[in-house]
Structure formats: structure tokens, C-alpha cells
PDB file of N, CA and C in Angstrom:
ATOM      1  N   UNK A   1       1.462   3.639  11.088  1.00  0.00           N
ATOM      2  CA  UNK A   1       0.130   3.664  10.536  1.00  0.00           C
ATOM      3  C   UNK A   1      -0.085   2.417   9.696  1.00  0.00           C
ATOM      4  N   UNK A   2      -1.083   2.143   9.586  1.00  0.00           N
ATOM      5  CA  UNK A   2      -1.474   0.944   9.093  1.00  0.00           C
ATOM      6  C   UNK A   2      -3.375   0.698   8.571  1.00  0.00           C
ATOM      7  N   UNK A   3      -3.114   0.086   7.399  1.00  0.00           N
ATOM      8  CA  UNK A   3      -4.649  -0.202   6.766  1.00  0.00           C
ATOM      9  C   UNK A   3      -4.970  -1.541   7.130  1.00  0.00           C
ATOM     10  N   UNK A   4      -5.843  -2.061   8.057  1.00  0.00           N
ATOM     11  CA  UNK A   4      -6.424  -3.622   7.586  1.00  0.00           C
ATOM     12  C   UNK A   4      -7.371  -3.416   6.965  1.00  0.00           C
ATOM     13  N   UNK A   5      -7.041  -4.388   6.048  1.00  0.00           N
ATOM     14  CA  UNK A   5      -8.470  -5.044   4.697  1.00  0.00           C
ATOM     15  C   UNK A   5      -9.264  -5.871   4.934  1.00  0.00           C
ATOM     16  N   UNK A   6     -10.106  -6.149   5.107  1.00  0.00           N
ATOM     17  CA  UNK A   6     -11.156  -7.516   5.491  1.00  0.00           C
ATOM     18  C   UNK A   6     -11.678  -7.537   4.502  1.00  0.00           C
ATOM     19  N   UNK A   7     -10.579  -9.144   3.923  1.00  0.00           N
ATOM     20  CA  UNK A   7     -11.329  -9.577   2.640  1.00  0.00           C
ATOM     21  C   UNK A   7     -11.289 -11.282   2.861  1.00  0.00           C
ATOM     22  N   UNK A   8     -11.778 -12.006   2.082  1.00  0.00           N
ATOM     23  CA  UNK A   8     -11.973 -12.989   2.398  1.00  0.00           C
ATOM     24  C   UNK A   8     -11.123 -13.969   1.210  1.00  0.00           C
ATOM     25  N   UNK A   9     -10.340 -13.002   0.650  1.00  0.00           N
ATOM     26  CA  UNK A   9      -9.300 -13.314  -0.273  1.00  0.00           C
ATOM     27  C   UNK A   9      -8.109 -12.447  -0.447  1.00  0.00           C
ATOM     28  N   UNK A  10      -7.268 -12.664   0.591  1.00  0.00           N
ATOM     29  CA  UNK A  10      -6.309 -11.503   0.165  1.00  0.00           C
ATOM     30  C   UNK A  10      -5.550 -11.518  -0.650  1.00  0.00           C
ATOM     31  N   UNK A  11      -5.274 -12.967  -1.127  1.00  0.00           N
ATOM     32  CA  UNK A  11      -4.094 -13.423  -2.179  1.00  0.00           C
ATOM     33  C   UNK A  11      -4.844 -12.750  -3.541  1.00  0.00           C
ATOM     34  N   UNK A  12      -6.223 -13.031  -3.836  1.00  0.00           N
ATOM     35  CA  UNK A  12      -6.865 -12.389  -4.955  1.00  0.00           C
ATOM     36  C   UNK A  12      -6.429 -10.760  -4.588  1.00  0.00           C
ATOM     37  N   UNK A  13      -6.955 -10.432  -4.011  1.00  0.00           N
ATOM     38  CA  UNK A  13      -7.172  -8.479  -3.627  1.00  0.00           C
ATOM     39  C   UNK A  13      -5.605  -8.114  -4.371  1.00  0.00           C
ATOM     40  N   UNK A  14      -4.542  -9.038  -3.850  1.00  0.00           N
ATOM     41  CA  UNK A  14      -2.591  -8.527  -3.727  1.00  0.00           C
ATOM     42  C   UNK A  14      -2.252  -8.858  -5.235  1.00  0.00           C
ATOM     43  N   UNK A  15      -3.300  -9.657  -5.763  1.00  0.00           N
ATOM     44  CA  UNK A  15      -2.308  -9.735  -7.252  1.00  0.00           C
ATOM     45  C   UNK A  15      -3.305  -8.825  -7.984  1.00  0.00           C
ATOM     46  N   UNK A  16      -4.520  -8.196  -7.570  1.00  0.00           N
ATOM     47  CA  UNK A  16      -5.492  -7.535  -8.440  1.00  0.00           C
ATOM     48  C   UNK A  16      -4.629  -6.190  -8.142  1.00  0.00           C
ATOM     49  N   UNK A  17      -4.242  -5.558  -7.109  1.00  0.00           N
ATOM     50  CA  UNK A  17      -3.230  -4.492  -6.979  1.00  0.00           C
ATOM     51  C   UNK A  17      -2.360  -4.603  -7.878  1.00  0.00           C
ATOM     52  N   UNK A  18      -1.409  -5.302  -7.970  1.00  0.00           N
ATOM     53  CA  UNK A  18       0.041  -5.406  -8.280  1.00  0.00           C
ATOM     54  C   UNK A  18      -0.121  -5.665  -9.794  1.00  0.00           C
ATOM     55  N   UNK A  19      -1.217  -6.282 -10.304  1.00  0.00           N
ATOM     56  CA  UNK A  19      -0.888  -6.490 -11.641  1.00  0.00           C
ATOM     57  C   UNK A  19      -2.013  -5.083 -12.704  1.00  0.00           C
ATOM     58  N   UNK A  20      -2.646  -4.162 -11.544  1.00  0.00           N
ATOM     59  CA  UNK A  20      -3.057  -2.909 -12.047  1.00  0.00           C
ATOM     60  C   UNK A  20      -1.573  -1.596 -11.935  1.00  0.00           C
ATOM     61  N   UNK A  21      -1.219  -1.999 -10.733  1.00  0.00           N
ATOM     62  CA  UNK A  21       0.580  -1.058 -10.587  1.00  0.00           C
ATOM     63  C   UNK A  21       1.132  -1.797 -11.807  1.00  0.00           C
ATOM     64  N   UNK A  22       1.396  -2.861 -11.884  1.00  0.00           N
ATOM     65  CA  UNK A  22       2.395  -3.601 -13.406  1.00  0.00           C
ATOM     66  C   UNK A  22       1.925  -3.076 -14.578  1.00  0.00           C
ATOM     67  N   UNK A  23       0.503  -3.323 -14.852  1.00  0.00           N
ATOM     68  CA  UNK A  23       0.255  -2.280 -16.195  1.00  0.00           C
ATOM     69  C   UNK A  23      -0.066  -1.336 -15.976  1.00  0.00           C
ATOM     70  N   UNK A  24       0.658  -0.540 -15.386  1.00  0.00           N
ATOM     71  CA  UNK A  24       0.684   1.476 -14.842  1.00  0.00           C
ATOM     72  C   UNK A  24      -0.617   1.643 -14.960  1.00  0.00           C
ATOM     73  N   UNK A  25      -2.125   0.998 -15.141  1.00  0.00           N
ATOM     74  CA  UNK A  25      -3.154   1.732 -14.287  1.00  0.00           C
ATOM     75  C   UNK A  25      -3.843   2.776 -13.505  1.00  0.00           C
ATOM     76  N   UNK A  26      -2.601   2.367 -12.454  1.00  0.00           N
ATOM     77  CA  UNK A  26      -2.368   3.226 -10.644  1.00  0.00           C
ATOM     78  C   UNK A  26      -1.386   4.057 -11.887  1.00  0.00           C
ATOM     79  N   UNK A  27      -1.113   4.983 -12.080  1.00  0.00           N
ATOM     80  CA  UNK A  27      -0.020   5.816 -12.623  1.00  0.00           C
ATOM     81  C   UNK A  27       0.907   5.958 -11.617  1.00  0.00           C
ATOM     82  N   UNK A  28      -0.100   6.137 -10.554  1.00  0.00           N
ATOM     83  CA  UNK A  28       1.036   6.906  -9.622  1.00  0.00           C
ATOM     84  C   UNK A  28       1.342   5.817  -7.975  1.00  0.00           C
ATOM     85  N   UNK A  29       1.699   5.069  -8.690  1.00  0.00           N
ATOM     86  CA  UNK A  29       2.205   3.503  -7.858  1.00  0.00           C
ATOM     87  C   UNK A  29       2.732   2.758  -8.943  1.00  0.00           C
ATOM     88  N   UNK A  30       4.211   2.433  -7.539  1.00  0.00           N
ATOM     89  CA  UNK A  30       4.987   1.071  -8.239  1.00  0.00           C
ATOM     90  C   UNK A  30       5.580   0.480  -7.501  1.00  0.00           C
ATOM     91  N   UNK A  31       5.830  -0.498  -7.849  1.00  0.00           N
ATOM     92  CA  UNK A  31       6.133  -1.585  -7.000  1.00  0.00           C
ATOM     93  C   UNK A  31       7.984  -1.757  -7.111  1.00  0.00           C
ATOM     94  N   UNK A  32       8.180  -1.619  -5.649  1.00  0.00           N
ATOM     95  CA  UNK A  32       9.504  -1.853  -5.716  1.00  0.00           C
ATOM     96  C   UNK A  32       9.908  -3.030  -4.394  1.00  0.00           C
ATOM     97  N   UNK A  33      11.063  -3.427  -4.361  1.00  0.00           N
ATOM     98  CA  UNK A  33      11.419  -4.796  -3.467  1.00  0.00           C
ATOM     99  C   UNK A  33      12.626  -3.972  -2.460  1.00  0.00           C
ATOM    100  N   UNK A  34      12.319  -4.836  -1.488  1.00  0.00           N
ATOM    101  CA  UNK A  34      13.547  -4.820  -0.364  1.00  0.00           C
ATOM    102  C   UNK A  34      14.416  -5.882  -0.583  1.00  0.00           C
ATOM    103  N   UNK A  35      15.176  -5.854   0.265  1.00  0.00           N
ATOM    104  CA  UNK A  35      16.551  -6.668  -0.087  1.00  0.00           C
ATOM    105  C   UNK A  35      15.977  -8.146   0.324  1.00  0.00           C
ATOM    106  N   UNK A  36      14.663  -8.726   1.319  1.00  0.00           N
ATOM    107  CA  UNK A  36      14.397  -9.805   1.622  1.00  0.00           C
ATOM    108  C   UNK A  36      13.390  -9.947   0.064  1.00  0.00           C
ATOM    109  N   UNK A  37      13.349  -9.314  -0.791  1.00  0.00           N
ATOM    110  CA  UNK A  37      12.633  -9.293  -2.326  1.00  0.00           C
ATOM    111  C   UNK A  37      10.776  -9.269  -1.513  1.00  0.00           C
ATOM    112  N   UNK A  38      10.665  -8.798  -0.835  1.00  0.00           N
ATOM    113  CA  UNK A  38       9.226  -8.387  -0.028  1.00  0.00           C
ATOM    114  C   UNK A  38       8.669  -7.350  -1.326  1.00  0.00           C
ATOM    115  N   UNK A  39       7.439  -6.842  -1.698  1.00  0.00           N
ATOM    116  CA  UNK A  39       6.969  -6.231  -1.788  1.00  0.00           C
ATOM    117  C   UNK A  39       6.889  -4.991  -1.304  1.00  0.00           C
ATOM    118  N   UNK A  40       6.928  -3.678  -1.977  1.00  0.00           N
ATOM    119  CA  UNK A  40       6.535  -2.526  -1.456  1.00  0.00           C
ATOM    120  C   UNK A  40       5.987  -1.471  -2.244  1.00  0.00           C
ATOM    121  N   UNK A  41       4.694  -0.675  -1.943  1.00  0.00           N
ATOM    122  CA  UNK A  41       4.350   0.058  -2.970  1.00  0.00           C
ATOM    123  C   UNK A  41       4.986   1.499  -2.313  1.00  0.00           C
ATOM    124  N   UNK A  42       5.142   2.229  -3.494  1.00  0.00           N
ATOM    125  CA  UNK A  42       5.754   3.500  -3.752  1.00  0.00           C
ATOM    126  C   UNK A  42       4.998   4.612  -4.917  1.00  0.00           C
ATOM    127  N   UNK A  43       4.498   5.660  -3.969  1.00  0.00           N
ATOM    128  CA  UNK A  43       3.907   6.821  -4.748  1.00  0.00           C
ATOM    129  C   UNK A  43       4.706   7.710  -5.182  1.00  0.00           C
ATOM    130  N   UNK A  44       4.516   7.869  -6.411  1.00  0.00           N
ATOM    131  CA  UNK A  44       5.352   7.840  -7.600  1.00  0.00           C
ATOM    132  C   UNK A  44       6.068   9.712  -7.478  1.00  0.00           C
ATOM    133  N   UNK A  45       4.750  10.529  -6.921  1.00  0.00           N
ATOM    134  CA  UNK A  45       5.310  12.002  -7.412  1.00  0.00           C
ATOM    135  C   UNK A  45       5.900  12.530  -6.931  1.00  0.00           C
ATOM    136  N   UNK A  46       7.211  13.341  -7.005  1.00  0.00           N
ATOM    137  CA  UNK A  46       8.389  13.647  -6.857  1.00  0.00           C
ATOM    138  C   UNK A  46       7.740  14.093  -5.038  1.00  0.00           C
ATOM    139  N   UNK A  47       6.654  14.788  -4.589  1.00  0.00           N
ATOM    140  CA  UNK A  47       6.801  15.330  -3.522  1.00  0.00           C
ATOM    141  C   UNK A  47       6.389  13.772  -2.406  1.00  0.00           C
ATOM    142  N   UNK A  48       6.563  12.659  -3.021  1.00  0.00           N
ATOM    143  CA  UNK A  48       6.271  11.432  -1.623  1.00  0.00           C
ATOM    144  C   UNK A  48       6.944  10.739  -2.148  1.00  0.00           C
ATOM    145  N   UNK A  49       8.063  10.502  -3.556  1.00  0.00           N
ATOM    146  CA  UNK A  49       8.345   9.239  -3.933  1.00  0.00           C
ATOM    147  C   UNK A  49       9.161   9.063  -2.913  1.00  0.00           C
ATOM    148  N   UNK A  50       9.382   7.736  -2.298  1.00  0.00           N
ATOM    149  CA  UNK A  50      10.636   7.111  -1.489  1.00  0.00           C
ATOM    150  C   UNK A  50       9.973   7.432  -0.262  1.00  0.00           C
ATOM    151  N   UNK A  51       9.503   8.572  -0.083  1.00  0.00           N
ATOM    152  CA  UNK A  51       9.675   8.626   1.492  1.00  0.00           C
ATOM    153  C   UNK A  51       8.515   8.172   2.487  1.00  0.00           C
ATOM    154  N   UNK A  52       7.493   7.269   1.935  1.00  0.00           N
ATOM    155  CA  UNK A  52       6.859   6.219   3.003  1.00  0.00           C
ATOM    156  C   UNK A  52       6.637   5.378   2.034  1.00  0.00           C
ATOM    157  N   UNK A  53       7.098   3.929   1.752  1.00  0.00           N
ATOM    158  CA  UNK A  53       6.540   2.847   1.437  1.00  0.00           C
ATOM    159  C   UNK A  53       5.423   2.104   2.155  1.00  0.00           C
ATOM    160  N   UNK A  54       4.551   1.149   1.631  1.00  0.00           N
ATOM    161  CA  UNK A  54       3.147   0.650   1.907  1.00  0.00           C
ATOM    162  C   UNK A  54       3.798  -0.744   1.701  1.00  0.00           C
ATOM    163  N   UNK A  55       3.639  -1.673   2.893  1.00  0.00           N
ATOM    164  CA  UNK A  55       3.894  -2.916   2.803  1.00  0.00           C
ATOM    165  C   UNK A  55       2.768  -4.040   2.945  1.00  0.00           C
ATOM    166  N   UNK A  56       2.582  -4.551   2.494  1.00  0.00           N
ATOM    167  CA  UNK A  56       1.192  -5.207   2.638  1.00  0.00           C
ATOM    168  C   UNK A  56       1.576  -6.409   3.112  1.00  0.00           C
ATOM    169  N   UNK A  57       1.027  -7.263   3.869  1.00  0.00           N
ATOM    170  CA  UNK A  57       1.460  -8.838   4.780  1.00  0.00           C
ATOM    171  C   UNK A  57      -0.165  -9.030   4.669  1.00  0.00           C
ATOM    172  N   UNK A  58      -0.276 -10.612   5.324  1.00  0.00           N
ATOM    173  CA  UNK A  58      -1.276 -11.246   5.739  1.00  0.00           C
ATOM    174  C   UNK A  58      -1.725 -11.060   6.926  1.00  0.00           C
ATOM    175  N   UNK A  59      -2.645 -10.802   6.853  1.00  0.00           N
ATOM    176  CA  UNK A  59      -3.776 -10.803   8.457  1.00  0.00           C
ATOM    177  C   UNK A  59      -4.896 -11.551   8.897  1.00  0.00           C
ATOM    178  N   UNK A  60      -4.958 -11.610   9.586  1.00  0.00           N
ATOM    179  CA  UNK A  60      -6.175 -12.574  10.235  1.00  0.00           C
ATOM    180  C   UNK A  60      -7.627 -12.489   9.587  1.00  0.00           C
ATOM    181  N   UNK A  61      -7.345 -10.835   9.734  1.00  0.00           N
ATOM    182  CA  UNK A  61      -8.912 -10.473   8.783  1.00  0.00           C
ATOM    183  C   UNK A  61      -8.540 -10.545   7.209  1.00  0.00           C
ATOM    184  N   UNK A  62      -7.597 -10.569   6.767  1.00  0.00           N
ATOM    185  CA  UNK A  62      -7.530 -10.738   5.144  1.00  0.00           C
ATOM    186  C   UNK A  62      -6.061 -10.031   4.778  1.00  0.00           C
ATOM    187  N   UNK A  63      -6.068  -8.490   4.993  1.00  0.00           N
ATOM    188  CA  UNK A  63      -4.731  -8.096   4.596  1.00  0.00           C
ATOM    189  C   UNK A  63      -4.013  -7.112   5.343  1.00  0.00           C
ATOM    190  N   UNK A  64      -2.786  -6.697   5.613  1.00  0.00           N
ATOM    191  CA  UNK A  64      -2.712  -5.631   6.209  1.00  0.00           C
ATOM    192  C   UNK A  64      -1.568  -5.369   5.299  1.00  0.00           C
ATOM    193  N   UNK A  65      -1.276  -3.838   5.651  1.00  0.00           N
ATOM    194  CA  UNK A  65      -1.100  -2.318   4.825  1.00  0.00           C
ATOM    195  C   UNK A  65      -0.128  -1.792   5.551  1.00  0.00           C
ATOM    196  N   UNK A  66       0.829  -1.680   5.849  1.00  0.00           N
ATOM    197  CA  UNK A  66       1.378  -0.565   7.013  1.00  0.00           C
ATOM    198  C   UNK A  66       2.886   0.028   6.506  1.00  0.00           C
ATOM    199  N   UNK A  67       2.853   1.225   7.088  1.00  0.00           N
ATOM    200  CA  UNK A  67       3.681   2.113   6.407  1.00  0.00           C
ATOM    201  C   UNK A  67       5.579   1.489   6.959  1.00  0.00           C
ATOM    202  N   UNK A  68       6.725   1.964   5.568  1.00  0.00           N
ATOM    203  CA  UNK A  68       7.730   1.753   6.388  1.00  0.00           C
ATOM    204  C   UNK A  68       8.433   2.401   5.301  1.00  0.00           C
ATOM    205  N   UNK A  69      10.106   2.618   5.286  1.00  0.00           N
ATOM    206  CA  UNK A  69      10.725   3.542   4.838  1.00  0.00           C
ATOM    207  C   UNK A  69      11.581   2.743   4.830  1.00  0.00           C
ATOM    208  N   UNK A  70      12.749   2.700   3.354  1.00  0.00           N
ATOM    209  CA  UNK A  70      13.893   2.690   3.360  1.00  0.00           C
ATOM    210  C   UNK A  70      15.185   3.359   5.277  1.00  0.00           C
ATOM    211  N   UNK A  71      15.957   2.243   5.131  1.00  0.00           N
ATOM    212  CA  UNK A  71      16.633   3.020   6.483  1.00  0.00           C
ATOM    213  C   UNK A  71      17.897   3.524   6.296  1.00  0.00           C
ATOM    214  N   UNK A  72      18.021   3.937   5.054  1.00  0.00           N
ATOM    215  CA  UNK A  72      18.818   4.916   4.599  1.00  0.00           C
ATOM    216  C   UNK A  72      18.237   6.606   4.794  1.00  0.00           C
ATOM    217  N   UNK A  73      17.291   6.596   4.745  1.00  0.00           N
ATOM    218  CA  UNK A  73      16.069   7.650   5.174  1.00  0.00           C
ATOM    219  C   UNK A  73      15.605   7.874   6.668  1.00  0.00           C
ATOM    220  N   UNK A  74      15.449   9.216   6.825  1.00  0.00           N
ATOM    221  CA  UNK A  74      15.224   9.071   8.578  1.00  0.00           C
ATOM    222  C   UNK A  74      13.402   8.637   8.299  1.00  0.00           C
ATOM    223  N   UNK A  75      13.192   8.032   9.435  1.00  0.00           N
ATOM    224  CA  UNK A  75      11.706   7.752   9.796  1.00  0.00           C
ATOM    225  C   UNK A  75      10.857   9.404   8.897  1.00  0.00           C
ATOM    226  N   UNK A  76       9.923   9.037   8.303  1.00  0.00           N
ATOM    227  CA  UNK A  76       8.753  10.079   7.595  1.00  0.00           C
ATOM    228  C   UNK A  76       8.197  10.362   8.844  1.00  0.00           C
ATOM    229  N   UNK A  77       7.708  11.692   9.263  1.00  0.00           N
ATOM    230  CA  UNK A  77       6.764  12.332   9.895  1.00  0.00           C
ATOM    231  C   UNK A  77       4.904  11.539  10.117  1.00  0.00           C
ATOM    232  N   UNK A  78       4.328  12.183  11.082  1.00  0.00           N
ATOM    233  CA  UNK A  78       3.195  11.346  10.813  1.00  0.00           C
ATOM    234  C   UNK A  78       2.254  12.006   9.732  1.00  0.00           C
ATOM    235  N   UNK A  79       2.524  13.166   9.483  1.00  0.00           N
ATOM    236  CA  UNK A  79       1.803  13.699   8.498  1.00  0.00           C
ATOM    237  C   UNK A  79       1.937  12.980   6.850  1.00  0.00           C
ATOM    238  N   UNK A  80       3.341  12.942   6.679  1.00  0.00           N
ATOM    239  CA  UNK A  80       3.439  12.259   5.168  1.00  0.00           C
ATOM    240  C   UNK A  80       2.666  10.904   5.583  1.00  0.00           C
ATOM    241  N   UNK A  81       3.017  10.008   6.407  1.00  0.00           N
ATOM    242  CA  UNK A  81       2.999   8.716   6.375  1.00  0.00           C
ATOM    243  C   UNK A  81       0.918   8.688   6.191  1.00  0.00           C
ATOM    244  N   UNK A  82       0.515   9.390   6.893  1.00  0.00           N
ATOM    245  CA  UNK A  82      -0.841   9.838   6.932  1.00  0.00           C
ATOM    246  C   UNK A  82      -1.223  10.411   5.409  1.00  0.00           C
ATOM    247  N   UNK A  83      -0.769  11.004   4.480  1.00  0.00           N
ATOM    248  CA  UNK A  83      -0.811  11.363   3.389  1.00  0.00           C
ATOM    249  C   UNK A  83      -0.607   9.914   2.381  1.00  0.00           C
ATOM    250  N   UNK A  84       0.156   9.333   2.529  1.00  0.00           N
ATOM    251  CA  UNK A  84       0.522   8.447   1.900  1.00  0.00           C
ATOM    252  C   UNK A  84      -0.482   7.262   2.300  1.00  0.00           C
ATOM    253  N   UNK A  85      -0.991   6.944   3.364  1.00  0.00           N
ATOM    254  CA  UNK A  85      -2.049   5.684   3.671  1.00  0.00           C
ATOM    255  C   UNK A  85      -3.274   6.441   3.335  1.00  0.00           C
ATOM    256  N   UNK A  86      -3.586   7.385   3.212  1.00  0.00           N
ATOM    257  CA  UNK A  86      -4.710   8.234   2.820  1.00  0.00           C
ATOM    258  C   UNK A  86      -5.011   8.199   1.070  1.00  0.00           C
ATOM    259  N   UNK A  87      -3.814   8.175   0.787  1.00  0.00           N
ATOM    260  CA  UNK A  87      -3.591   8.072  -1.036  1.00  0.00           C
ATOM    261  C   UNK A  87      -4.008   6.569  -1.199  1.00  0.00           C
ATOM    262  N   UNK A  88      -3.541   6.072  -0.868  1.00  0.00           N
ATOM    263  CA  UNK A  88      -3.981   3.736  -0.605  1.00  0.00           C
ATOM    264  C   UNK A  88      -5.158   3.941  -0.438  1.00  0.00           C
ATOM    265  N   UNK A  89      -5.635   4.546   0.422  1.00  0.00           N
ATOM    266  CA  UNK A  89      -6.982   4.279   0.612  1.00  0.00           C
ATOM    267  C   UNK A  89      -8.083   4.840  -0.462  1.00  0.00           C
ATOM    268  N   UNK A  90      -7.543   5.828  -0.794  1.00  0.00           N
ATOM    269  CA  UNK A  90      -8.091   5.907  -2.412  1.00  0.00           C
ATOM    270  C   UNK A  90      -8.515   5.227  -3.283  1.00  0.00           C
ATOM    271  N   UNK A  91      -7.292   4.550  -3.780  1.00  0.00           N
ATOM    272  CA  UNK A  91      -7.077   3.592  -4.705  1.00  0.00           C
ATOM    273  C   UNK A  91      -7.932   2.514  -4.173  1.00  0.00           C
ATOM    274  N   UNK A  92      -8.228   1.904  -2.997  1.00  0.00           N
ATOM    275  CA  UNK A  92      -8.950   0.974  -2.919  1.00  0.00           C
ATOM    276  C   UNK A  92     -10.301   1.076  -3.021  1.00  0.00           C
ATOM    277  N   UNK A  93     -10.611   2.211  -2.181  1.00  0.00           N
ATOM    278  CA  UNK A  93     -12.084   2.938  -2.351  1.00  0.00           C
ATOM    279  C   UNK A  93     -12.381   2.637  -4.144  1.00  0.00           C
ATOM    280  N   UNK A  94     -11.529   3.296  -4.691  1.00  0.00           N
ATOM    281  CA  UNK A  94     -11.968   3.606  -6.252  1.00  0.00           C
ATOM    282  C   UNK A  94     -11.418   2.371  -7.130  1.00  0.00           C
ATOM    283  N   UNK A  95     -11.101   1.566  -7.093  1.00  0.00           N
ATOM    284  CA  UNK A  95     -10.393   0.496  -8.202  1.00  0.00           C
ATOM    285  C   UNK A  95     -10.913  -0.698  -6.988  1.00  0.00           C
ATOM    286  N   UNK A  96     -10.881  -1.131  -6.000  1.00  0.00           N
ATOM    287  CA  UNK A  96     -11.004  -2.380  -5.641  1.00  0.00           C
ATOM    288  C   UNK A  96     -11.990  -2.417  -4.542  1.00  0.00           C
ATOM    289  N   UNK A  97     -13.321  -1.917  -4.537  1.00  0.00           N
ATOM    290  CA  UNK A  97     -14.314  -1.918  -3.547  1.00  0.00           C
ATOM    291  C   UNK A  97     -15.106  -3.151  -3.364  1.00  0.00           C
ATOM    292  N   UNK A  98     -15.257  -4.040  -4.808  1.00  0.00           N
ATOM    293  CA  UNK A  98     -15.419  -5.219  -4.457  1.00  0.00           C
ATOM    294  C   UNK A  98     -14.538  -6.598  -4.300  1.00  0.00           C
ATOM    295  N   UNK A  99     -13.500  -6.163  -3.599  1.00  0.00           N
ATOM    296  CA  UNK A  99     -12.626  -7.093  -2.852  1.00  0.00           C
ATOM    297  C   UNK A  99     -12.603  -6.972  -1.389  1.00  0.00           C
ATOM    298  N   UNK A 100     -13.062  -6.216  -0.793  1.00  0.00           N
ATOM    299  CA  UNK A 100     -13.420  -6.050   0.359  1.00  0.00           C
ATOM    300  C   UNK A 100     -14.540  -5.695   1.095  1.00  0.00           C
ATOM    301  N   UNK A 101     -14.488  -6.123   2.498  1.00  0.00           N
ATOM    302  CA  UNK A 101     -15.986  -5.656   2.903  1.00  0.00           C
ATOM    303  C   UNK A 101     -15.884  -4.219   3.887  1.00  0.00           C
ATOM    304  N   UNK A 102     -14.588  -3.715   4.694  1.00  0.00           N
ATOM    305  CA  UNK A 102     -14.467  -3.281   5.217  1.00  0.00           C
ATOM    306  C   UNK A 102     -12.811  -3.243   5.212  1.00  0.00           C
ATOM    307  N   UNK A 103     -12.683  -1.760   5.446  1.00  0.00           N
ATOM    308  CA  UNK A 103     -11.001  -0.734   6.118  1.00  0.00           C
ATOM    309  C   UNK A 103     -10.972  -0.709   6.984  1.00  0.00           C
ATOM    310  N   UNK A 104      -9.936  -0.791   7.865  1.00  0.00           N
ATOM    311  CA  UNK A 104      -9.818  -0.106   9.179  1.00  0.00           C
ATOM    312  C   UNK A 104      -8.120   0.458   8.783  1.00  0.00           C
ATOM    313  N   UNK A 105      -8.466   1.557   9.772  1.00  0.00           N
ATOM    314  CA  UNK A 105      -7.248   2.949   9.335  1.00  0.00           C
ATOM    315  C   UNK A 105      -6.564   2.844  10.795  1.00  0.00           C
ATOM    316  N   UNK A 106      -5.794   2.810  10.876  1.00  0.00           N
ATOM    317  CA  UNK A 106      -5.074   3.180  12.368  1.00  0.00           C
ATOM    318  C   UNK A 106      -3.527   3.536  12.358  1.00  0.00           C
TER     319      UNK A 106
END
């Protein structure tokens, strides 16, 4: 699963995230790293922490979003992973609507 962002600044949109997760804002997002030190967000409450991370990369249209998991962990179901890009999409709806013009969910 995966969110594209169509923004026309994604580098703005990725540090307006990350530095609302840095001063706990998002309460319930944080930012944790993979071993290549990549970015990954993580919902915080005991019933999703760990088990789908949100990776965000560059896209053509501005940003993309897509789900992935520690591989110490078996692959998340499509339901959590769907719960968890559903929670993102929240947060953007409500904290960052004018950084983008358009979501796409897939």
C-alpha cells in the first residue's frame, strides 16, 4: 500500500512532518531509522507500534508514502497496513492540507 502526495515541494511537506513528529505534535508518530539511516514513521500505540512502518521517498508527482516492516517481523496483513496508511492520511488531511493539492491511496 502506498500514499502519493502531489506537492510541488516535497522536501518542504518531509521536514514540515518530521519536525511536527520531533516536537511530539503528531503524539502518536515517531520517527525511527533503518540500518541504511532512511527514514521511517512509526505509530506509536501499543496495538500498531512496529508493525507497519510508513516510508516516504521522492516521486515524480512530489512524494510517496508506502508501507514496510522491520524483517525481523513477518509481513503485516492488509488490514493493519490499511489501518496504518489510513492513520497518515489523517494526519495529512488535518495538519498539512496546504502542502498538497491532491492523495492518491493505493
Amino acid at each position: 500500500m502506498q500514499i502519493i502526495i502531489h506537492t510541488k515541494d516535497a522536501d518542504a511537506l518531509l521536514e514540515a512532518i518530521n519536525a511536527k513528529i520531533r516536537k511530539e505534535e503528531l503524539k502518536t508518530w515517531e520517527i525511527k531509522l533503518n540500518n541504511d539511516k532512511e527514514v521511517l514513521y512509526n505509530h506509536t500505540p501499543d496495538q500498531w507500534s512496529e508493525k507497519v512502518l510508513l516510508k516516504p521517498k521522492d516521486h515524480d508527482n512530489g512524494l510517496k508514502v508506502f508501507t514496510s516492516y522491520w524483517t525481523k517481523n513477518s509481513e503485516p496483513d492488509e488490514a493493519t497496513k490499511g489501518y496504518i496508511i489510513g492513520r497518515f492520511v489523517e494526519i495529512l488531511m488535518v495538519h498539512f492540507k496546504d502542502h498538497f493539492s491532491k492523495l492518491e491511496v493505493s
